[in-house]
PDB file of N, CA and C in Angstrom:
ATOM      1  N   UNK A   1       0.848  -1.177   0.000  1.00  0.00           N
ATOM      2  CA  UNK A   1       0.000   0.000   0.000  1.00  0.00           C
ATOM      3  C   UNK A   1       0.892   1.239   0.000  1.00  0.00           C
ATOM      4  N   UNK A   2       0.553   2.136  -0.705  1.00  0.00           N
ATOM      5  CA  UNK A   2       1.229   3.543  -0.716  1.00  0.00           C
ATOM      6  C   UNK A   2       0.651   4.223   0.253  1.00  0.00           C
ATOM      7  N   UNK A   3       1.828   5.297   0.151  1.00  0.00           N
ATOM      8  CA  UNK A   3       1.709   6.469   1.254  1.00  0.00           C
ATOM      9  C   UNK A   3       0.056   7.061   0.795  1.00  0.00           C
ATOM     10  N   UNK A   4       0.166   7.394   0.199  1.00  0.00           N
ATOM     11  CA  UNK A   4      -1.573   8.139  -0.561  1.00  0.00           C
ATOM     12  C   UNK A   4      -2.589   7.327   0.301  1.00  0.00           C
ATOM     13  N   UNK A   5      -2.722   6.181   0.035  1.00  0.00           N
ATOM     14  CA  UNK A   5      -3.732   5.162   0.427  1.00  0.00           C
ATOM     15  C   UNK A   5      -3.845   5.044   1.848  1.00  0.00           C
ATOM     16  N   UNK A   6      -3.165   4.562   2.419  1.00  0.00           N
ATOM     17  CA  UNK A   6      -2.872   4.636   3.716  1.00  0.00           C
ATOM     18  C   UNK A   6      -3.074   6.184   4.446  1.00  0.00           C
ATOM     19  N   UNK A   7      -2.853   7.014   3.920  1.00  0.00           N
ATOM     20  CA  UNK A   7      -3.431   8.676   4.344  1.00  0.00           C
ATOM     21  C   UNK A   7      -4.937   8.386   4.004  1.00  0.00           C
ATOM     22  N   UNK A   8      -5.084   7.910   3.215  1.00  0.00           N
ATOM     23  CA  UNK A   8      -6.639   8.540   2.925  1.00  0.00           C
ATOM     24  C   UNK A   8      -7.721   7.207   3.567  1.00  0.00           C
ATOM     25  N   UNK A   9      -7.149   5.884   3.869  1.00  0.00           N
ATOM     26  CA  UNK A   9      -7.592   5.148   4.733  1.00  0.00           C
ATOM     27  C   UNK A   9      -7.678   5.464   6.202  1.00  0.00           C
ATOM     28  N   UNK A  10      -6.570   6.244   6.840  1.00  0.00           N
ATOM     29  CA  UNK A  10      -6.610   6.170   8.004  1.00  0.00           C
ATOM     30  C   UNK A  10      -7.641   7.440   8.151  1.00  0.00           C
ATOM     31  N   UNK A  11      -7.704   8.762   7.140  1.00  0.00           N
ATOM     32  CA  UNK A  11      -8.605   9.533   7.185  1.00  0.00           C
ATOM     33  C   UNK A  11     -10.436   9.433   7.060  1.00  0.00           C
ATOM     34  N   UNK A  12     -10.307   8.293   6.252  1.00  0.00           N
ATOM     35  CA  UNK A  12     -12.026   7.818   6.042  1.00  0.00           C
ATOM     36  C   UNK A  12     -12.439   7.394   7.342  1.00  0.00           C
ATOM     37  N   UNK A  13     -11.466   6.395   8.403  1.00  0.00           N
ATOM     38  CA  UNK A  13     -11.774   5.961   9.268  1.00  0.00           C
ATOM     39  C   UNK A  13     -11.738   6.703  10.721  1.00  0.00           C
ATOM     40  N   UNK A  14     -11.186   7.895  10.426  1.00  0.00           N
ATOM     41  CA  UNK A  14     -11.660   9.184  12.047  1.00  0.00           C
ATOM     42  C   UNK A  14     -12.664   9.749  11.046  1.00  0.00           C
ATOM     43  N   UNK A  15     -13.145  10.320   9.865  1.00  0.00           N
ATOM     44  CA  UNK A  15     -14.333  10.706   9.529  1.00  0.00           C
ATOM     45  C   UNK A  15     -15.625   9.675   9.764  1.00  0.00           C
ATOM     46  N   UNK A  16     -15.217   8.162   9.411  1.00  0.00           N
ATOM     47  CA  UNK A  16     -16.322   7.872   9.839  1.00  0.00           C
ATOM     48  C   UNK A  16     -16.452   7.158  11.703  1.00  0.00           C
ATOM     49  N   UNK A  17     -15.493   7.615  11.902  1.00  0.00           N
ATOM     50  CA  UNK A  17     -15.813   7.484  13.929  1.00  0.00           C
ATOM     51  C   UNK A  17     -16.389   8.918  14.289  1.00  0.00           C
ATOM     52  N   UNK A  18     -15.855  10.007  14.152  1.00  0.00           N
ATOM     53  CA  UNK A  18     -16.748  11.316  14.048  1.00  0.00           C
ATOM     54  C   UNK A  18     -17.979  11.043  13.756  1.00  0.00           C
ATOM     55  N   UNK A  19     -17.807  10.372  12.559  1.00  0.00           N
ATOM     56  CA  UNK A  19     -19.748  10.078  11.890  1.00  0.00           C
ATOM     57  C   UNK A  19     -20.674  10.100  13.483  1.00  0.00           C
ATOM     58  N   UNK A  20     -20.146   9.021  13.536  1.00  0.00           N
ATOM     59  CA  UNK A  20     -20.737   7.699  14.645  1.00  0.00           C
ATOM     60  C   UNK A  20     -20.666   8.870  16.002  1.00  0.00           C
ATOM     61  N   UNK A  21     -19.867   9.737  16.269  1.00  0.00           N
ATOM     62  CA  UNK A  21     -20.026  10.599  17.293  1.00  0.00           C
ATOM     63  C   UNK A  21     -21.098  11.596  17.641  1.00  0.00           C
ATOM     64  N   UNK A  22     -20.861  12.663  16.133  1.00  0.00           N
ATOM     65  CA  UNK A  22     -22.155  13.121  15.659  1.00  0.00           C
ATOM     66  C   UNK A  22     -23.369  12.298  16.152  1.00  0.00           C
ATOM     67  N   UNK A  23     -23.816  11.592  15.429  1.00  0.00           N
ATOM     68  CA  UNK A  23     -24.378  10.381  15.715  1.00  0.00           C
ATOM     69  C   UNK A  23     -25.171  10.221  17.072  1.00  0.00           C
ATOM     70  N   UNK A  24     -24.465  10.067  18.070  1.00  0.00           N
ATOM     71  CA  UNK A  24     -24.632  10.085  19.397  1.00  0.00           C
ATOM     72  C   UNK A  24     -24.904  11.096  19.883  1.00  0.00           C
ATOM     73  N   UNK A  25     -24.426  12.258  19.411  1.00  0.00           N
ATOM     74  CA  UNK A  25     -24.722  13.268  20.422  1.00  0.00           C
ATOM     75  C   UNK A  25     -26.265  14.001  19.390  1.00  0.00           C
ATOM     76  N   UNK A  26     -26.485  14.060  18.616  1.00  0.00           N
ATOM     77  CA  UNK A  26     -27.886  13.608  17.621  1.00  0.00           C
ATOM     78  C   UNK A  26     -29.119  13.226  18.754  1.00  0.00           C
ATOM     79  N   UNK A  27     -29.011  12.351  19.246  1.00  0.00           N
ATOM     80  CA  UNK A  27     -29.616  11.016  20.253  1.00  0.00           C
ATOM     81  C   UNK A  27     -29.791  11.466  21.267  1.00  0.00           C
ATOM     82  N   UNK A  28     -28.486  12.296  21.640  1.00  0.00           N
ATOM     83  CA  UNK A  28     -28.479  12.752  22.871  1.00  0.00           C
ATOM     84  C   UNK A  28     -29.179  14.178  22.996  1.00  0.00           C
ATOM     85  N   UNK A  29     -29.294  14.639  22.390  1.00  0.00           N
ATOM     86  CA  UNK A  29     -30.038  16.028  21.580  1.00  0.00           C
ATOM     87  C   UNK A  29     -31.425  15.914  21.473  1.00  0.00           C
ATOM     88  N   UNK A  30     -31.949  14.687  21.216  1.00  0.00           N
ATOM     89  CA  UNK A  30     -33.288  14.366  20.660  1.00  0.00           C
ATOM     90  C   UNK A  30     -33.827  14.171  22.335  1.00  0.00           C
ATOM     91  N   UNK A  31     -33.393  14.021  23.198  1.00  0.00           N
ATOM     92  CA  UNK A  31     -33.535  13.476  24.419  1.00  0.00           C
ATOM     93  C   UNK A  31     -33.818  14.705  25.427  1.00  0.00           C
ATOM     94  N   UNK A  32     -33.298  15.746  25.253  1.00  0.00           N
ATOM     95  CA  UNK A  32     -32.725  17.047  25.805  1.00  0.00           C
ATOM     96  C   UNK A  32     -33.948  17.830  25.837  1.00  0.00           C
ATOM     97  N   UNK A  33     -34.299  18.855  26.896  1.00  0.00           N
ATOM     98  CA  UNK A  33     -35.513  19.734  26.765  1.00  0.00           C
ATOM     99  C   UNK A  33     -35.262  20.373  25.692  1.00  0.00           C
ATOM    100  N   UNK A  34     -36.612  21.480  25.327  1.00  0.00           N
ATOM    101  CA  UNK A  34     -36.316  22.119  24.430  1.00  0.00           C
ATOM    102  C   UNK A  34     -35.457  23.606  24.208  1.00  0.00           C
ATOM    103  N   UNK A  35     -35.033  23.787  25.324  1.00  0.00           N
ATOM    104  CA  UNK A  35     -34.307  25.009  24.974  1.00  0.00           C
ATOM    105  C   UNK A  35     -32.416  24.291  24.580  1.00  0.00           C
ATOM    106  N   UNK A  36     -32.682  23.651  25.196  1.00  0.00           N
ATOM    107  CA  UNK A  36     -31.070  22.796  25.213  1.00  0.00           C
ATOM    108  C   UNK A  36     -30.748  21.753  23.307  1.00  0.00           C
ATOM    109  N   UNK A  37     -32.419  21.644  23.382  1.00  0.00           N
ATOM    110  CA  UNK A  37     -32.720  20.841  21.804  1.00  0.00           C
ATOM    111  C   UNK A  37     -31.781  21.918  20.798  1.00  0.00           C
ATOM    112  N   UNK A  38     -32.774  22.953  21.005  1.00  0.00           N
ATOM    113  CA  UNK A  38     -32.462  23.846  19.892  1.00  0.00           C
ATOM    114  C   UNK A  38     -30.752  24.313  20.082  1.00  0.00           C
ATOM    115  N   UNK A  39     -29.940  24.374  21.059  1.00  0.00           N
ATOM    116  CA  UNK A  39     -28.552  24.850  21.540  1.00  0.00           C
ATOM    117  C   UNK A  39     -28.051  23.685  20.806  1.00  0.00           C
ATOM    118  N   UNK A  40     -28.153  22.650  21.003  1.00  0.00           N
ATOM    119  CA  UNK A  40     -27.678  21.076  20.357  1.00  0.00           C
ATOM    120  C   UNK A  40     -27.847  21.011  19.032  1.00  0.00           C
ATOM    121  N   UNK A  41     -28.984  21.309  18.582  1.00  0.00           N
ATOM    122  CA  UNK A  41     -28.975  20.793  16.829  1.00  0.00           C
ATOM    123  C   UNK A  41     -28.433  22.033  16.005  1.00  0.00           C
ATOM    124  N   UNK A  42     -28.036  23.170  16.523  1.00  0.00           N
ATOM    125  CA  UNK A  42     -27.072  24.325  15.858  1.00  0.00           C
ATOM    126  C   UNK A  42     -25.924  23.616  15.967  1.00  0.00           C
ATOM    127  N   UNK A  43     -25.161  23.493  17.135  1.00  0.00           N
ATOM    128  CA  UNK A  43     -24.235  22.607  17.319  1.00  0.00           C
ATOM    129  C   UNK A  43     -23.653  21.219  16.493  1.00  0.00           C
ATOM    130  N   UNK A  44     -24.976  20.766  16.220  1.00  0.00           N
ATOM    131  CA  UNK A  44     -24.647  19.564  15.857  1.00  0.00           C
ATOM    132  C   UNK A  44     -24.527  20.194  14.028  1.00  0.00           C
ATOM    133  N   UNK A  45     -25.366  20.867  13.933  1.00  0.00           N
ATOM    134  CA  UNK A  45     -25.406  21.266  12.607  1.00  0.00           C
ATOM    135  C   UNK A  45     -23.783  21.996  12.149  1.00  0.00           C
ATOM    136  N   UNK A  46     -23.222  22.360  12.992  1.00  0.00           N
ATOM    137  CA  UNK A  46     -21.953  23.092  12.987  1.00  0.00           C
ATOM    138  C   UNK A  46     -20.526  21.850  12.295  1.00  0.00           C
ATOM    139  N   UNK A  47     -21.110  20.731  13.128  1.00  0.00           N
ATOM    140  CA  UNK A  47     -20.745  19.454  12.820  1.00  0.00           C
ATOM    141  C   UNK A  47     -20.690  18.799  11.889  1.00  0.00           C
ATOM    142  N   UNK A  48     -21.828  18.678  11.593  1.00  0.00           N
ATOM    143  CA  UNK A  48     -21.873  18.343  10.061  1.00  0.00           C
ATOM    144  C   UNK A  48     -21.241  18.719   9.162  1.00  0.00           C
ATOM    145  N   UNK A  49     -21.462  20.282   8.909  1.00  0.00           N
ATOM    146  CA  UNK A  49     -20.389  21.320   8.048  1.00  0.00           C
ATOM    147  C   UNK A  49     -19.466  20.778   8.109  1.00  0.00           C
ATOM    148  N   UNK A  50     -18.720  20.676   9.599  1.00  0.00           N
ATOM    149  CA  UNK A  50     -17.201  20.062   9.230  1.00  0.00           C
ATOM    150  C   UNK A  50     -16.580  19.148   9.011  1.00  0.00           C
ATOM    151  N   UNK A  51     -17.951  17.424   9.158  1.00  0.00           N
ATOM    152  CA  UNK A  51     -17.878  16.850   8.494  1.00  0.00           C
ATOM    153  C   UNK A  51     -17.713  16.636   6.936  1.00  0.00           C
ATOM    154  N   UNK A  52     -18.673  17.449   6.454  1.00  0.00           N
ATOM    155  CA  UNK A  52     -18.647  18.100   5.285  1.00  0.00           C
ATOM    156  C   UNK A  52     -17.331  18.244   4.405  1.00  0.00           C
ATOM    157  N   UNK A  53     -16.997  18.931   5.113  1.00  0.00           N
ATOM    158  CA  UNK A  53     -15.776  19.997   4.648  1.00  0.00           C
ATOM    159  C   UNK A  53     -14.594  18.749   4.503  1.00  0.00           C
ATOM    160  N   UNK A  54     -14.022  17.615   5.633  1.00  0.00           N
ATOM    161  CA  UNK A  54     -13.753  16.828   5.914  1.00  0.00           C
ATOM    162  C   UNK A  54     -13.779  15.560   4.452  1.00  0.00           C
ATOM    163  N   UNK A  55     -15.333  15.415   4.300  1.00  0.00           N
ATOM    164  CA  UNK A  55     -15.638  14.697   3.222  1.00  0.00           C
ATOM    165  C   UNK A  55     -14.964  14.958   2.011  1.00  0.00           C
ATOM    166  N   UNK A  56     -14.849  16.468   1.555  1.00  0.00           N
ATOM    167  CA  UNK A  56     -14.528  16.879   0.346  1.00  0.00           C
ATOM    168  C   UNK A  56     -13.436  16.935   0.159  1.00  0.00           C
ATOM    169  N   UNK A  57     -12.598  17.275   1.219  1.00  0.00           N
ATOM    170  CA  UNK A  57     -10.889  17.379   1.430  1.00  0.00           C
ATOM    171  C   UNK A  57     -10.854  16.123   1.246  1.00  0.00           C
ATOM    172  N   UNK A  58     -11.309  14.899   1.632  1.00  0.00           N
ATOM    173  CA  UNK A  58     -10.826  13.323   0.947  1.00  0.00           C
ATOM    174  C   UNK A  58     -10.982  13.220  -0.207  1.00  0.00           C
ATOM    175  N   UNK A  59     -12.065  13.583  -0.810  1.00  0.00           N
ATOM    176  CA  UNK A  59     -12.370  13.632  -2.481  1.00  0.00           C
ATOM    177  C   UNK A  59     -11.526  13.837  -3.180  1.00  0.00           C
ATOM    178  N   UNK A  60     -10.601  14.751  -2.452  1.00  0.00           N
ATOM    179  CA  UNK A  60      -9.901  16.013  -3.186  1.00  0.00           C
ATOM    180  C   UNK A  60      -8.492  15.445  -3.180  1.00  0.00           C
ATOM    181  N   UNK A  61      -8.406  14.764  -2.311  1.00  0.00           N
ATOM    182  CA  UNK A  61      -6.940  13.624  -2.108  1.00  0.00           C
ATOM    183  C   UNK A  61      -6.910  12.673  -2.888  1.00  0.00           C
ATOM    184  N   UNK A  62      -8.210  11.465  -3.224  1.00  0.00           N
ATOM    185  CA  UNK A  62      -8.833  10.478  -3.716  1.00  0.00           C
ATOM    186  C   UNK A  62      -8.176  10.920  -5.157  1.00  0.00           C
ATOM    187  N   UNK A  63      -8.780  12.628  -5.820  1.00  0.00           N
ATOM    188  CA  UNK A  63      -8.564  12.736  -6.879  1.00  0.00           C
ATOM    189  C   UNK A  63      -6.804  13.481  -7.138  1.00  0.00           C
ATOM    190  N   UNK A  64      -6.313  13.215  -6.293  1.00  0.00           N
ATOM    191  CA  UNK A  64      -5.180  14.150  -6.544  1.00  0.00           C
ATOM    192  C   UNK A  64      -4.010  13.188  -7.149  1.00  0.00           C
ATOM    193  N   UNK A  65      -3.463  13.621  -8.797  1.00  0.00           N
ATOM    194  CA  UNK A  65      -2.571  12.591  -9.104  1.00  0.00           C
ATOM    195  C   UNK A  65      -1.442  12.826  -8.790  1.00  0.00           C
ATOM    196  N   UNK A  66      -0.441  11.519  -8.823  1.00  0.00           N
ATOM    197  CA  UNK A  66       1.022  11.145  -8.172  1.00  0.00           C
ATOM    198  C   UNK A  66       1.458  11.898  -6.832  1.00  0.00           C
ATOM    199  N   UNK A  67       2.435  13.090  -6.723  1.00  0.00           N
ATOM    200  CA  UNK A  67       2.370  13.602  -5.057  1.00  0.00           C
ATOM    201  C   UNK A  67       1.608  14.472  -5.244  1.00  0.00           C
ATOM    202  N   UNK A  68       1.245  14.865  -6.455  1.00  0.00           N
ATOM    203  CA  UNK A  68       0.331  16.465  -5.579  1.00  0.00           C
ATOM    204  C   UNK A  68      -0.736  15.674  -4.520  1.00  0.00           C
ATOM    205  N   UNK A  69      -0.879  14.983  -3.947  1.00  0.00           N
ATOM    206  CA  UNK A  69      -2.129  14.501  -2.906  1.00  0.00           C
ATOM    207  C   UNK A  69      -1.319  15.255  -1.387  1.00  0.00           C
ATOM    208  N   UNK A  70       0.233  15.156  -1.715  1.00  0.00           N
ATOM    209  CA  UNK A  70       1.095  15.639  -0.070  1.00  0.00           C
ATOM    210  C   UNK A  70       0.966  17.652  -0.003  1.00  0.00           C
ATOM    211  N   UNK A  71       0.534  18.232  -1.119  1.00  0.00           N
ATOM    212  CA  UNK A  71       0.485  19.286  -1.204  1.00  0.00           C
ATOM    213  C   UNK A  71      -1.289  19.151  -0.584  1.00  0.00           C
ATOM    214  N   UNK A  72      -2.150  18.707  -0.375  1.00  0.00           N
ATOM    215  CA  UNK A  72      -3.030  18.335   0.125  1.00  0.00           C
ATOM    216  C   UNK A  72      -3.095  18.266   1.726  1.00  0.00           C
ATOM    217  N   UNK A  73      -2.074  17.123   2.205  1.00  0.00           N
ATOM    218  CA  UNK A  73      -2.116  17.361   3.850  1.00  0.00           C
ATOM    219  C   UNK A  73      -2.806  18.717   5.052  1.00  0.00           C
ATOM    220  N   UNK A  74      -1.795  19.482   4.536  1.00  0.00           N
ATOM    221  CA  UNK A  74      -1.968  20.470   4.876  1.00  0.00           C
ATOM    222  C   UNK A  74      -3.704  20.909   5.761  1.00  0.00           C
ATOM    223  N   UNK A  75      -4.067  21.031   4.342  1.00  0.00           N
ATOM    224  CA  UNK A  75      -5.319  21.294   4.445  1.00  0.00           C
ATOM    225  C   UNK A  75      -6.303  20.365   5.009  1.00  0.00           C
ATOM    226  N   UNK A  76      -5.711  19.016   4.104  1.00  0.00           N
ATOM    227  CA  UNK A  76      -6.697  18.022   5.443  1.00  0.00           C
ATOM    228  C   UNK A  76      -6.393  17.766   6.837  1.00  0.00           C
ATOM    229  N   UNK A  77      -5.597  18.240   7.429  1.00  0.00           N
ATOM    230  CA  UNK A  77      -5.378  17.563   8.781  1.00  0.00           C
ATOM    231  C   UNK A  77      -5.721  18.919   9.427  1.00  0.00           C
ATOM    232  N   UNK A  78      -5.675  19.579   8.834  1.00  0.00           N
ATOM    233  CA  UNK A  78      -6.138  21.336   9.468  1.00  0.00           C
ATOM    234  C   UNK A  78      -8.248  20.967   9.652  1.00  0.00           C
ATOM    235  N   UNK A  79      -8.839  20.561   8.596  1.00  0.00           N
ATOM    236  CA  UNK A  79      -9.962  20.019   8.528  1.00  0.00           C
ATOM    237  C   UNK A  79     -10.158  18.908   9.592  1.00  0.00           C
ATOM    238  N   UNK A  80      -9.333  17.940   9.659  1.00  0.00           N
ATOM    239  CA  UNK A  80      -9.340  16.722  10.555  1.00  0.00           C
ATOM    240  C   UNK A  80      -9.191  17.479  11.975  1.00  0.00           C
ATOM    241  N   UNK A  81      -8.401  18.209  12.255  1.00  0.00           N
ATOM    242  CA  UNK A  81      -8.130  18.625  13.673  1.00  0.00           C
ATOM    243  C   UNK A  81      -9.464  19.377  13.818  1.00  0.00           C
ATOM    244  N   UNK A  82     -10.004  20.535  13.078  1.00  0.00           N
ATOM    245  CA  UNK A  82     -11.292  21.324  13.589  1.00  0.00           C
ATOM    246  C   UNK A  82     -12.326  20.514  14.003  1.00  0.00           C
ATOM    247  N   UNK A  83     -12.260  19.450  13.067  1.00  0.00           N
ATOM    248  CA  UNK A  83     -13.595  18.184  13.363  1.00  0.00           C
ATOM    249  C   UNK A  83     -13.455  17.650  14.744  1.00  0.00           C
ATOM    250  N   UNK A  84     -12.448  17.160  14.848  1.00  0.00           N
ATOM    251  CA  UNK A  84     -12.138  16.103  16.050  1.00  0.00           C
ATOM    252  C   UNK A  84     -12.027  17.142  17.175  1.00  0.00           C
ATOM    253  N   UNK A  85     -12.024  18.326  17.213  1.00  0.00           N
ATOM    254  CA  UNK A  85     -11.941  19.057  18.396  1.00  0.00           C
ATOM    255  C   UNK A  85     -13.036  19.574  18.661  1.00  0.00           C
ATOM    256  N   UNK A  86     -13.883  19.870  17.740  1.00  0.00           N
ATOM    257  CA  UNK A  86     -15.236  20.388  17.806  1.00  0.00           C
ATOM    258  C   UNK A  86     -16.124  19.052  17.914  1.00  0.00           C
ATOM    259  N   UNK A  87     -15.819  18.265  17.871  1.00  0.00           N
ATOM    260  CA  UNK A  87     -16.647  16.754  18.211  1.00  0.00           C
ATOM    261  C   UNK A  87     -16.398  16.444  19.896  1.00  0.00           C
ATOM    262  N   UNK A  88     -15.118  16.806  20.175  1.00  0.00           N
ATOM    263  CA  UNK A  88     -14.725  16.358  21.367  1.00  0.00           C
ATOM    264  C   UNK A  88     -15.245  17.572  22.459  1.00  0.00           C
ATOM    265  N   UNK A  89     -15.391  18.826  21.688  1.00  0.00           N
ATOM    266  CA  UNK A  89     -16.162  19.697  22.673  1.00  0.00           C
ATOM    267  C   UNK A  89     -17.636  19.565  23.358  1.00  0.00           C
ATOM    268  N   UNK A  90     -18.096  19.505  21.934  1.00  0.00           N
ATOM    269  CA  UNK A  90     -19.875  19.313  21.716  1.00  0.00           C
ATOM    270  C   UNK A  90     -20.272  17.918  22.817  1.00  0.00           C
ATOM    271  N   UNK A  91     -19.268  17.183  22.634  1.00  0.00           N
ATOM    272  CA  UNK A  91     -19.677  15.824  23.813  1.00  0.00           C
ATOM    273  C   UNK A  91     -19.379  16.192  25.068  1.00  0.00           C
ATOM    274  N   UNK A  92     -18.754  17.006  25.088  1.00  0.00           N
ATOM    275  CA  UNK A  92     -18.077  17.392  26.567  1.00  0.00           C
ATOM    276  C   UNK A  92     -19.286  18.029  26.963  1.00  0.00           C
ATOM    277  N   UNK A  93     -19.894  19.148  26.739  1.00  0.00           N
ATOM    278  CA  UNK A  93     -21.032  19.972  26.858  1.00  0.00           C
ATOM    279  C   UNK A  93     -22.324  18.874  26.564  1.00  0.00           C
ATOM    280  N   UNK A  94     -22.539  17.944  26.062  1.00  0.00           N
ATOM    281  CA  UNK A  94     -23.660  17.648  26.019  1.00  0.00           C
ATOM    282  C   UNK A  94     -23.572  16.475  26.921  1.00  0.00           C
ATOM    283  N   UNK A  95     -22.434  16.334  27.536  1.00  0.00           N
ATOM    284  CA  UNK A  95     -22.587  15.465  29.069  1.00  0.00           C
ATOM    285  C   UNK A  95     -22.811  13.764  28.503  1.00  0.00           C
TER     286      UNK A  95
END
């Protein structure tokens, strides 16, 4: 397996554990009174986006030929870190 592959494997697989986080705190949101509902699904919606954003930066690797994919990093792990920190907040706060 190449370097490329292996970047963009180990990246599908914290996007889709994020998924699964999102996910939970979704659940946990749906559960929540309603003033806390509505604080949560902005939140969660914030999430998504950067799932989002996350998604497309892989696309964008997926399609990137020979090294230009390492001129790429950059930007995805800058994407990967906002996600995973803003995932790890939103759970913190939603207890």
């Amino acid at each position: 397996m190449d370097d490329k592959s292996a970047y963009k494997q180990k990246f599908e697989a914290r996007l889709e554990q994020w998924g699964a986080e999102i996910d939970k705190l979704e659940a946990k949101a749906k559960e929540a009174g309603a003033d806390a509902r509505l604080k949560y699904q902005s939140e969660i919606k914030e999430l998504r986006a950067k799932q989002d954003e996350g998604i497309e930066k892989l696309k964008k690797l997926g399609e990137a030929q020979g090294e230009a994919w390492k001129d790429l990093k950059s930007g995805i792990e800058s994407a990967w870190d906002a996600l995973g920190k803003a995932v790890r907040n939103a759970a913190d706060r939603f207890g």
